[in-house]
PDB file of N, CA and C in Angstrom:
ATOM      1  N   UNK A   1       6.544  -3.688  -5.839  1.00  0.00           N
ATOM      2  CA  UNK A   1       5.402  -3.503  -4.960  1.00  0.00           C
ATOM      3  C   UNK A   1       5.034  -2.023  -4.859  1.00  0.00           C
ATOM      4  N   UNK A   2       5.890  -1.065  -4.851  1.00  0.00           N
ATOM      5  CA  UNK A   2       5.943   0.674  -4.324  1.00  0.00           C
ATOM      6  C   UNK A   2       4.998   0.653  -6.177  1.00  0.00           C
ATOM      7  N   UNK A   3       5.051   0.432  -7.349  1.00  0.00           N
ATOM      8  CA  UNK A   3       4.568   0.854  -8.213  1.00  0.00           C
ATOM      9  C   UNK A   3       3.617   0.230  -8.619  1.00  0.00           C
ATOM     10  N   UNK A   4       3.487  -1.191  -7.832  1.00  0.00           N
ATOM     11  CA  UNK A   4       1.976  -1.793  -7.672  1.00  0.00           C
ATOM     12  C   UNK A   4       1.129  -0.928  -7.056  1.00  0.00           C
ATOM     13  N   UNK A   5       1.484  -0.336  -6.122  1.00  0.00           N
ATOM     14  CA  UNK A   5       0.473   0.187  -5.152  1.00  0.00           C
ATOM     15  C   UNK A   5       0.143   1.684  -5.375  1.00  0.00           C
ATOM     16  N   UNK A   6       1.393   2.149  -5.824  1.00  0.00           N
ATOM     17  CA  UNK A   6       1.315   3.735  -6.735  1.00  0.00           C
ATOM     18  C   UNK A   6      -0.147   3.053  -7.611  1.00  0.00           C
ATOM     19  N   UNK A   7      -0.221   2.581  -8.505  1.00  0.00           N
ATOM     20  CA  UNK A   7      -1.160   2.281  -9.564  1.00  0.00           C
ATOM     21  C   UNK A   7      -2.569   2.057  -8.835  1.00  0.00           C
ATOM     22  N   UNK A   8      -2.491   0.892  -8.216  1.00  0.00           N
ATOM     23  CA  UNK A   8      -3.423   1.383  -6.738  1.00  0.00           C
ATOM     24  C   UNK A   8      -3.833   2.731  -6.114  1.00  0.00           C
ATOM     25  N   UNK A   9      -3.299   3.309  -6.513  1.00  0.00           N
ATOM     26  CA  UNK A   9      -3.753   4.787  -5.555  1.00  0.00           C
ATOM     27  C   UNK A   9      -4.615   5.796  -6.785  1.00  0.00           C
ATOM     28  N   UNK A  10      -3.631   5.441  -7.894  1.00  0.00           N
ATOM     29  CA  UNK A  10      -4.368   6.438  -9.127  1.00  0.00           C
ATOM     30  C   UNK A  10      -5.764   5.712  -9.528  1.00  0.00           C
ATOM     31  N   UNK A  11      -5.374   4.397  -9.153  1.00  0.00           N
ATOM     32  CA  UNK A  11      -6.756   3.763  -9.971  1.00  0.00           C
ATOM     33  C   UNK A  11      -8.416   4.261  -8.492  1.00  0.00           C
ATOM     34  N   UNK A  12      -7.489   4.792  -7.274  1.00  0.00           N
ATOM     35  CA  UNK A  12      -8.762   4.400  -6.378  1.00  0.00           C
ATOM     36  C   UNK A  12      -9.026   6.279  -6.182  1.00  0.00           C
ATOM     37  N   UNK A  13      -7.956   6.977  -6.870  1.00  0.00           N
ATOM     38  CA  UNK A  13      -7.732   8.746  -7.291  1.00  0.00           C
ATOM     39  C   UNK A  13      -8.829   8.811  -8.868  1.00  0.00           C
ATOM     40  N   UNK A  14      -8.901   7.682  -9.095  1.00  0.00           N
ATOM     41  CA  UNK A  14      -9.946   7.959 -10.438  1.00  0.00           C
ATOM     42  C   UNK A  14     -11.215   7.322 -10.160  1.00  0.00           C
ATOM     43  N   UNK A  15     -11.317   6.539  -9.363  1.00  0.00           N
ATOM     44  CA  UNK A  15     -12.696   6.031  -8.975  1.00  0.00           C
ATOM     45  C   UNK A  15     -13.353   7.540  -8.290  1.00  0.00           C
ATOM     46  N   UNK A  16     -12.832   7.954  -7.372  1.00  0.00           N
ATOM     47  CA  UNK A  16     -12.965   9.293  -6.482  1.00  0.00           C
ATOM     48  C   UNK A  16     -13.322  10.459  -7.271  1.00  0.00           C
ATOM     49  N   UNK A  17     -12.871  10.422  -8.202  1.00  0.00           N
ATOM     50  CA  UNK A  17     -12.844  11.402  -9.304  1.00  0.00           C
ATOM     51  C   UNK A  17     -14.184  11.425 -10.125  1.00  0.00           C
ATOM     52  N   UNK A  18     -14.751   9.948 -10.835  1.00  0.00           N
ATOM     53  CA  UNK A  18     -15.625   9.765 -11.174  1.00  0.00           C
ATOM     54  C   UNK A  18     -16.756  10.158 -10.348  1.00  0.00           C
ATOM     55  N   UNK A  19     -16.581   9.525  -8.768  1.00  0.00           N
ATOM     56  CA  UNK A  19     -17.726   9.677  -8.396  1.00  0.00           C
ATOM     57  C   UNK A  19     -18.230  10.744  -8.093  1.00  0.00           C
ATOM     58  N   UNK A  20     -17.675  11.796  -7.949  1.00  0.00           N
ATOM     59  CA  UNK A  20     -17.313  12.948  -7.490  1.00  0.00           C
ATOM     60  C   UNK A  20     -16.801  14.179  -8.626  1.00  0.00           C
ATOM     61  N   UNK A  21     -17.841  14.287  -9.619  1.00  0.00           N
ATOM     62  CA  UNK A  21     -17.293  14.873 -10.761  1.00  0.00           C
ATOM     63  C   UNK A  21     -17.159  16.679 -10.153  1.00  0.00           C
ATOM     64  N   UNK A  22     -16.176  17.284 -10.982  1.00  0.00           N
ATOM     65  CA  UNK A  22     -16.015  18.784 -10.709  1.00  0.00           C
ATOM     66  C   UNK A  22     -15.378  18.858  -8.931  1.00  0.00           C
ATOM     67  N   UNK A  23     -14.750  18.184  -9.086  1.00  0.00           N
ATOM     68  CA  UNK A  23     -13.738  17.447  -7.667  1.00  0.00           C
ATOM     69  C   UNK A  23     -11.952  18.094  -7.770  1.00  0.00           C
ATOM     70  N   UNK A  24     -12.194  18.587  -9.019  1.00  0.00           N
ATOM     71  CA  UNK A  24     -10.271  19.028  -9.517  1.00  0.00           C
ATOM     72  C   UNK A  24      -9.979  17.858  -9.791  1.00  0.00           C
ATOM     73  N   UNK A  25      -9.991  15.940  -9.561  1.00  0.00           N
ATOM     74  CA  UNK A  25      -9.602  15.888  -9.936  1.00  0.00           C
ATOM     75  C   UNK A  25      -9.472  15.351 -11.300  1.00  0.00           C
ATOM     76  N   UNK A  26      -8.448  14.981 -12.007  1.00  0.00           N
ATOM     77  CA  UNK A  26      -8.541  14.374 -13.425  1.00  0.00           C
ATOM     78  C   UNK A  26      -8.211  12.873 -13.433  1.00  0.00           C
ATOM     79  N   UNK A  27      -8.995  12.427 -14.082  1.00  0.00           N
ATOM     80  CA  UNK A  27      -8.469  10.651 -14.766  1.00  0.00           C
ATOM     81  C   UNK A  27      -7.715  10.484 -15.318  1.00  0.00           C
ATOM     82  N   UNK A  28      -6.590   9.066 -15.191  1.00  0.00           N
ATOM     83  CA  UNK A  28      -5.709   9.572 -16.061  1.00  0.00           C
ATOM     84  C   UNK A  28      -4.900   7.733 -15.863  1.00  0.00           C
ATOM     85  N   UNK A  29      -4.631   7.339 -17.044  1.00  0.00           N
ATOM     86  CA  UNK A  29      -4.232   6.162 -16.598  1.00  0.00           C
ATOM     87  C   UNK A  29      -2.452   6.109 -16.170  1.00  0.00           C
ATOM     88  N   UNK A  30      -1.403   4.875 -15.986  1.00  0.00           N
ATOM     89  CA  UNK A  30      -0.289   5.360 -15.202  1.00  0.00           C
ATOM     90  C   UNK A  30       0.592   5.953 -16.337  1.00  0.00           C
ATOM     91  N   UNK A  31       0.306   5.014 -17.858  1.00  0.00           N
ATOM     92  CA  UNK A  31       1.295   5.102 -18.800  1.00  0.00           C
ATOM     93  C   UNK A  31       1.486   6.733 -19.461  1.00  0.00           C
ATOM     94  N   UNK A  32       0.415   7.195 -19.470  1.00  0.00           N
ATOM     95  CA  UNK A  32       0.773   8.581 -20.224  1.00  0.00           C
ATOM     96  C   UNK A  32       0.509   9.918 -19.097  1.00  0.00           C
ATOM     97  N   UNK A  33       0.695   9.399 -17.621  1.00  0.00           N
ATOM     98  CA  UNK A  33       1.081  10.500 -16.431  1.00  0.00           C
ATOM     99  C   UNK A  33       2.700  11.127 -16.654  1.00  0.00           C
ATOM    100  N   UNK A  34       2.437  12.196 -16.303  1.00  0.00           N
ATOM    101  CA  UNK A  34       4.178  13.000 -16.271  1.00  0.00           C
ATOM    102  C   UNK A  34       4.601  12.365 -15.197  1.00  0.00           C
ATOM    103  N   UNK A  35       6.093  11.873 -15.727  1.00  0.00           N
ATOM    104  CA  UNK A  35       7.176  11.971 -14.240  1.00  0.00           C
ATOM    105  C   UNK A  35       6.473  11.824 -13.273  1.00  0.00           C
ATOM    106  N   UNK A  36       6.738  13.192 -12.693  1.00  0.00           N
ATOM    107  CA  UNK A  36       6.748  13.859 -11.608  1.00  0.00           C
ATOM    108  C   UNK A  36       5.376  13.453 -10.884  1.00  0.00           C
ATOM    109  N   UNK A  37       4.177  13.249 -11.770  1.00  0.00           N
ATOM    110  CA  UNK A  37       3.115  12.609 -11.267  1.00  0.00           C
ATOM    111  C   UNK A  37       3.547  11.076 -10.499  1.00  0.00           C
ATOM    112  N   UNK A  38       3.984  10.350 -11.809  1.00  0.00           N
ATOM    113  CA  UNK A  38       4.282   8.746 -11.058  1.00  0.00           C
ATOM    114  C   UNK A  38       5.230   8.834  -9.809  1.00  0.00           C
ATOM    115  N   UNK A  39       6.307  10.336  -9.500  1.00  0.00           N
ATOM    116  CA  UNK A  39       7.002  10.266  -8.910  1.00  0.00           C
ATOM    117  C   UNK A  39       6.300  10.913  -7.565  1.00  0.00           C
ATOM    118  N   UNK A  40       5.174  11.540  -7.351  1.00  0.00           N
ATOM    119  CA  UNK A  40       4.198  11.526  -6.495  1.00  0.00           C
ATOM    120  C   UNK A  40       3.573  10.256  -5.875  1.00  0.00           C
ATOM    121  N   UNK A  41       3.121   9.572  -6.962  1.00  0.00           N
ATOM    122  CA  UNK A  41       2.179   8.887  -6.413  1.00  0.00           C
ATOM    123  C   UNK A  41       3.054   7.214  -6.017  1.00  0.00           C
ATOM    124  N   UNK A  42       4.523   7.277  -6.624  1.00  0.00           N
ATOM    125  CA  UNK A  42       5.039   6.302  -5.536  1.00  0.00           C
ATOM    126  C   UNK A  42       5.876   6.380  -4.286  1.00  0.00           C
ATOM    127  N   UNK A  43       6.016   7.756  -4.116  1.00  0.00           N
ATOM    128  CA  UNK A  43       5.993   8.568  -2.772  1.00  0.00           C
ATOM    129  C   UNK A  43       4.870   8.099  -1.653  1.00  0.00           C
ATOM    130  N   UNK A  44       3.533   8.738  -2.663  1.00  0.00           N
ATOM    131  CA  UNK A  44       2.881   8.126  -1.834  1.00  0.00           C
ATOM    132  C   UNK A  44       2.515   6.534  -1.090  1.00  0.00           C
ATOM    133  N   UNK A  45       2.564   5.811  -2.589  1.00  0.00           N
ATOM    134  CA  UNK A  45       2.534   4.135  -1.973  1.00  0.00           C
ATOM    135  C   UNK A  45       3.926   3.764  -0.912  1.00  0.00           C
ATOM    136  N   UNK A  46       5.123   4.296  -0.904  1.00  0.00           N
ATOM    137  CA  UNK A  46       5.846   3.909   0.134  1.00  0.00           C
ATOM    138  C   UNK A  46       5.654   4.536   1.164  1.00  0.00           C
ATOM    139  N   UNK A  47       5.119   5.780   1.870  1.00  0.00           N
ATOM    140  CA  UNK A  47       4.283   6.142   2.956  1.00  0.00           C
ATOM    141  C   UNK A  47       3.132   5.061   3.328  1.00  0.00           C
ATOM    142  N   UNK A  48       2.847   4.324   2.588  1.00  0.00           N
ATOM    143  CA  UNK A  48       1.644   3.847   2.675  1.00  0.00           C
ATOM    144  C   UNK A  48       1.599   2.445   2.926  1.00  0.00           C
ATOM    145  N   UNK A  49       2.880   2.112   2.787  1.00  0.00           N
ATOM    146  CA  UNK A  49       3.507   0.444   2.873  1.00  0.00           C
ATOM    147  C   UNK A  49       4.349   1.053   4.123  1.00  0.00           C
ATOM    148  N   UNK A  50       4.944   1.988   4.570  1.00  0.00           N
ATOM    149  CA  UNK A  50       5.772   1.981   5.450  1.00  0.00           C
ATOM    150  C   UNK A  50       4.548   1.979   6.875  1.00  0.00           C
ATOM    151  N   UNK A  51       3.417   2.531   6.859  1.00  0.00           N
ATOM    152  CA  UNK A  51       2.636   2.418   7.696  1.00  0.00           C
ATOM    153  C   UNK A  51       1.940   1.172   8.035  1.00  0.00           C
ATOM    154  N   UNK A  52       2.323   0.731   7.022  1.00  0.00           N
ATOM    155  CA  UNK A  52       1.591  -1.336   7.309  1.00  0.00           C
ATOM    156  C   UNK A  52       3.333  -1.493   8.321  1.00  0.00           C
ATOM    157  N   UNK A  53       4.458  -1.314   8.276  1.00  0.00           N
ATOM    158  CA  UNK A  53       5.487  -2.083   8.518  1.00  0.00           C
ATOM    159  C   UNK A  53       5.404  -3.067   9.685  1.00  0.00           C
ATOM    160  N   UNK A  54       4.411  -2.136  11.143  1.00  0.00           N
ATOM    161  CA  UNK A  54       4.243  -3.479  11.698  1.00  0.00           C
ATOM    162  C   UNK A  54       2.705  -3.632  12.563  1.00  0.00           C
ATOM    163  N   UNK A  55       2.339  -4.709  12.123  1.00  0.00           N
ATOM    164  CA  UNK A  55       1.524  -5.348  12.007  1.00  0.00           C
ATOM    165  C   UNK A  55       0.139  -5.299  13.841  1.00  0.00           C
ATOM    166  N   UNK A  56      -0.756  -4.370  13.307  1.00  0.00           N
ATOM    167  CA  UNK A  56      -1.410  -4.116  14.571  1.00  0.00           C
ATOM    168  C   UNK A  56      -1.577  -5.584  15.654  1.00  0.00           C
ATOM    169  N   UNK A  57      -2.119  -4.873  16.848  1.00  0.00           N
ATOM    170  CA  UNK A  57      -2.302  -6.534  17.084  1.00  0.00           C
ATOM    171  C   UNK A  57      -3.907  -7.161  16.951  1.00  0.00           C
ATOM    172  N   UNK A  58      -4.502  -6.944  16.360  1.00  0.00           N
ATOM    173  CA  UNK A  58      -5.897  -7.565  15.946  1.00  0.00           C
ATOM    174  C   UNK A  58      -5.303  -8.541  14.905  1.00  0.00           C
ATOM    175  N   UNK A  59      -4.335  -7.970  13.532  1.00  0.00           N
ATOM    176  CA  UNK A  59      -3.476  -8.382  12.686  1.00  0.00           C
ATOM    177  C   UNK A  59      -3.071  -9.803  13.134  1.00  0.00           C
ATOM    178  N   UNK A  60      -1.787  -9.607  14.495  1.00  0.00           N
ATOM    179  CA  UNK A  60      -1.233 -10.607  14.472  1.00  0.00           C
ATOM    180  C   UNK A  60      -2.606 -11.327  15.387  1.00  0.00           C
ATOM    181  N   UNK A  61      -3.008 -11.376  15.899  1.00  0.00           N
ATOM    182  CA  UNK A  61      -4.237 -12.089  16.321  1.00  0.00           C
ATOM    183  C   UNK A  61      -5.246 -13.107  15.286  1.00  0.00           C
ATOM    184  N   UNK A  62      -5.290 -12.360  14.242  1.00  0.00           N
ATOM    185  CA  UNK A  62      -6.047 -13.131  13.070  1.00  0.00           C
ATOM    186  C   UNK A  62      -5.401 -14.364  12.691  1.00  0.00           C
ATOM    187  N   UNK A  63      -3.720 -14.275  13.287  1.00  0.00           N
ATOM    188  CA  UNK A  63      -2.919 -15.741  12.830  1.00  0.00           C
ATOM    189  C   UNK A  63      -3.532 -16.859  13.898  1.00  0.00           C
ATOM    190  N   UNK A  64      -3.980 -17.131  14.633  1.00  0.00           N
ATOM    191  CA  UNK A  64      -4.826 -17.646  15.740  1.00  0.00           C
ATOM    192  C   UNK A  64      -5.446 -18.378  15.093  1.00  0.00           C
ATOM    193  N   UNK A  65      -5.967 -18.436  14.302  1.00  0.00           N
ATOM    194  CA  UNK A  65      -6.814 -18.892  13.203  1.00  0.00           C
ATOM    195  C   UNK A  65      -6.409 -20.005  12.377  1.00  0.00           C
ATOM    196  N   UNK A  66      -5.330 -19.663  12.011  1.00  0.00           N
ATOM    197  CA  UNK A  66      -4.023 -20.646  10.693  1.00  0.00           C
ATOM    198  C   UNK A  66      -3.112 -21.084  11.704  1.00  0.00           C
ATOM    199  N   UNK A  67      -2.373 -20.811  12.799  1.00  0.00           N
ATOM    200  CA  UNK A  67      -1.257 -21.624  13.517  1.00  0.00           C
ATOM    201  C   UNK A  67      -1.809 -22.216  14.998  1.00  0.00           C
ATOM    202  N   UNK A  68      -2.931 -21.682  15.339  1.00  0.00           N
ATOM    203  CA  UNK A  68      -3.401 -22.466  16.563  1.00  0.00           C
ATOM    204  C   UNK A  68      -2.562 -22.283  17.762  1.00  0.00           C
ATOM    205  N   UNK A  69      -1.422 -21.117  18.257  1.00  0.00           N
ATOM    206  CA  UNK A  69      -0.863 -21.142  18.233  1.00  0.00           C
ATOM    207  C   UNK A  69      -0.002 -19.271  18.463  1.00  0.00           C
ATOM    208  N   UNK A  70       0.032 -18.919  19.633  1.00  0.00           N
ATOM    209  CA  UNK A  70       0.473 -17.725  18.806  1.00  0.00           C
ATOM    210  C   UNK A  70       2.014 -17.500  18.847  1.00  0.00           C
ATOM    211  N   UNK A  71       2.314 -17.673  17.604  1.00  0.00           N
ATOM    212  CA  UNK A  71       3.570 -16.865  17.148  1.00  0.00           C
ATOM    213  C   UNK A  71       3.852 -16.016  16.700  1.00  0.00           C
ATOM    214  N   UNK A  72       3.312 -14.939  17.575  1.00  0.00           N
ATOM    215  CA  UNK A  72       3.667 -13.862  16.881  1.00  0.00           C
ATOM    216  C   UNK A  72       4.822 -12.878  16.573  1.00  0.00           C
ATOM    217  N   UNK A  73       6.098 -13.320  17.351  1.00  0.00           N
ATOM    218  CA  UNK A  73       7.055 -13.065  17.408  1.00  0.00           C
ATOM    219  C   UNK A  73       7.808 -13.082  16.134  1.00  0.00           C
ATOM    220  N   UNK A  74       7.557 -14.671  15.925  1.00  0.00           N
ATOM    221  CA  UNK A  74       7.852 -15.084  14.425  1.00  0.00           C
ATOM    222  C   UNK A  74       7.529 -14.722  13.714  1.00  0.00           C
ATOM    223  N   UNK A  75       5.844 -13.987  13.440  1.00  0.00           N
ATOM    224  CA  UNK A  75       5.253 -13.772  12.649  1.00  0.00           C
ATOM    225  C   UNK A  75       5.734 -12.196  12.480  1.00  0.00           C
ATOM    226  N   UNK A  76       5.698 -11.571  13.141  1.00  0.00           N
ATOM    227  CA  UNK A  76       6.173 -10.494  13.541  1.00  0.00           C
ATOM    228  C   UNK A  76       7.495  -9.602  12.696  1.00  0.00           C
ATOM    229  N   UNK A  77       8.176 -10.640  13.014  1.00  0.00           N
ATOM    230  CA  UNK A  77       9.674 -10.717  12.191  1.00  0.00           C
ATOM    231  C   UNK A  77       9.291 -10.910  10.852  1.00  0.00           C
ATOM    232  N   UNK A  78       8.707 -11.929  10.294  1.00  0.00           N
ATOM    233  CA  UNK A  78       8.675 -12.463   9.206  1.00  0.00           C
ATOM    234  C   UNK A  78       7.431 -11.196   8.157  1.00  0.00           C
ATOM    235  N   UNK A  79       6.640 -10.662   9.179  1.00  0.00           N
ATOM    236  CA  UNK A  79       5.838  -9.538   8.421  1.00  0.00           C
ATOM    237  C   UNK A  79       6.614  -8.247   7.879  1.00  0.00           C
ATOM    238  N   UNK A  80       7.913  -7.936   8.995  1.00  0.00           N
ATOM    239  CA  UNK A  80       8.347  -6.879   8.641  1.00  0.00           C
ATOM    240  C   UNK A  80       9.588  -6.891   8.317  1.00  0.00           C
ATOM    241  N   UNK A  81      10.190  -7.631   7.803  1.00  0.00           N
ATOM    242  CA  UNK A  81      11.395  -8.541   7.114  1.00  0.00           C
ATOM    243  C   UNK A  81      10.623  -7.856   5.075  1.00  0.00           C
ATOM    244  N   UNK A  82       9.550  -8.583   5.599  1.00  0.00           N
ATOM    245  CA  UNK A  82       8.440  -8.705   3.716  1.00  0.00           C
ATOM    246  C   UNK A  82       8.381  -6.745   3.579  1.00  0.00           C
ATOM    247  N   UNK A  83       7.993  -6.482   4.557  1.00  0.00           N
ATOM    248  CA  UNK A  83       7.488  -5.335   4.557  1.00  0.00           C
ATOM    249  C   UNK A  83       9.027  -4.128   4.211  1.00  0.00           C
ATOM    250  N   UNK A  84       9.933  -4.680   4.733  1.00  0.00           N
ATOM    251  CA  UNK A  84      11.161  -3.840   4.733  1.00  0.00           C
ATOM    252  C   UNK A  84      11.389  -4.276   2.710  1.00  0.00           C
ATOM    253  N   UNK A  85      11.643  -4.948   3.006  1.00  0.00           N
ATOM    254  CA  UNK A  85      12.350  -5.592   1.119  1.00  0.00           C
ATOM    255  C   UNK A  85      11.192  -4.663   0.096  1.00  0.00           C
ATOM    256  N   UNK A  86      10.134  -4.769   0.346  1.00  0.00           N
ATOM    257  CA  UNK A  86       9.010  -3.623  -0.217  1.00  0.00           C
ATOM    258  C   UNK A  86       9.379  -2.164  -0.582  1.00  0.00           C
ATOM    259  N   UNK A  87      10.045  -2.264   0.588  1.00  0.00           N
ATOM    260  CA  UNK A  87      10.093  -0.436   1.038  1.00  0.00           C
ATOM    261  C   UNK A  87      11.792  -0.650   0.140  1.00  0.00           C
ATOM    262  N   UNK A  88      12.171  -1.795  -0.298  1.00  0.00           N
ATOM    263  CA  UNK A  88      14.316  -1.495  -1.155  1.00  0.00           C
ATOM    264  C   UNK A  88      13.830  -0.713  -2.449  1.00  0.00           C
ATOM    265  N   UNK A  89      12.625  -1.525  -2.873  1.00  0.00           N
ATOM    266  CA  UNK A  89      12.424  -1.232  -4.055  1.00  0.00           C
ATOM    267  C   UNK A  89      13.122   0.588  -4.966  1.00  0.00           C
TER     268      UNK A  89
END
């Protein structure tokens, strides 16, 4: 997931880039980035998954919808249970 979302970040670092030419920055796809780049940018995706870890409450509110019901306790647990195993990687 941390290098799903790394890839996610370069791909939405090159949209930005495009749109925004003479911006510094460069395009660049994940396979032929240095190291130290991929090792940036999945730095960044686990900052970025660690800030989802728990779940606002508009979030757990939207379950209202699917359980009729609020469990959010359960849900709660069960969001940041997913969210922790993310962040082993």
């Amino acid at each position: 997931m941390i290098e799903q979302v790394a890839k996610e970040l370069l791909n939405a670092t090159n949209e930005w880039a495009k749109a925004h030419p003479g911006c510094g920055l460069g395009i660049s796809d994940w396979e032929p980035l240095p190291q130290n780049q991929k090792d940036f940018l999945m730095a960044m995706a686990r900052a970025t998954i660690k800030a989802m870890r728990f779940p606002t409450e508009a979030m757990e509110h939207a379950t209202d919808m699917i359980y009729k019901s609020p469990e959010y306790a359960v849900l709660r647990q069960c969001w940041t249970a997913m969210i922790d195993k993310a962040l082993e990687e």
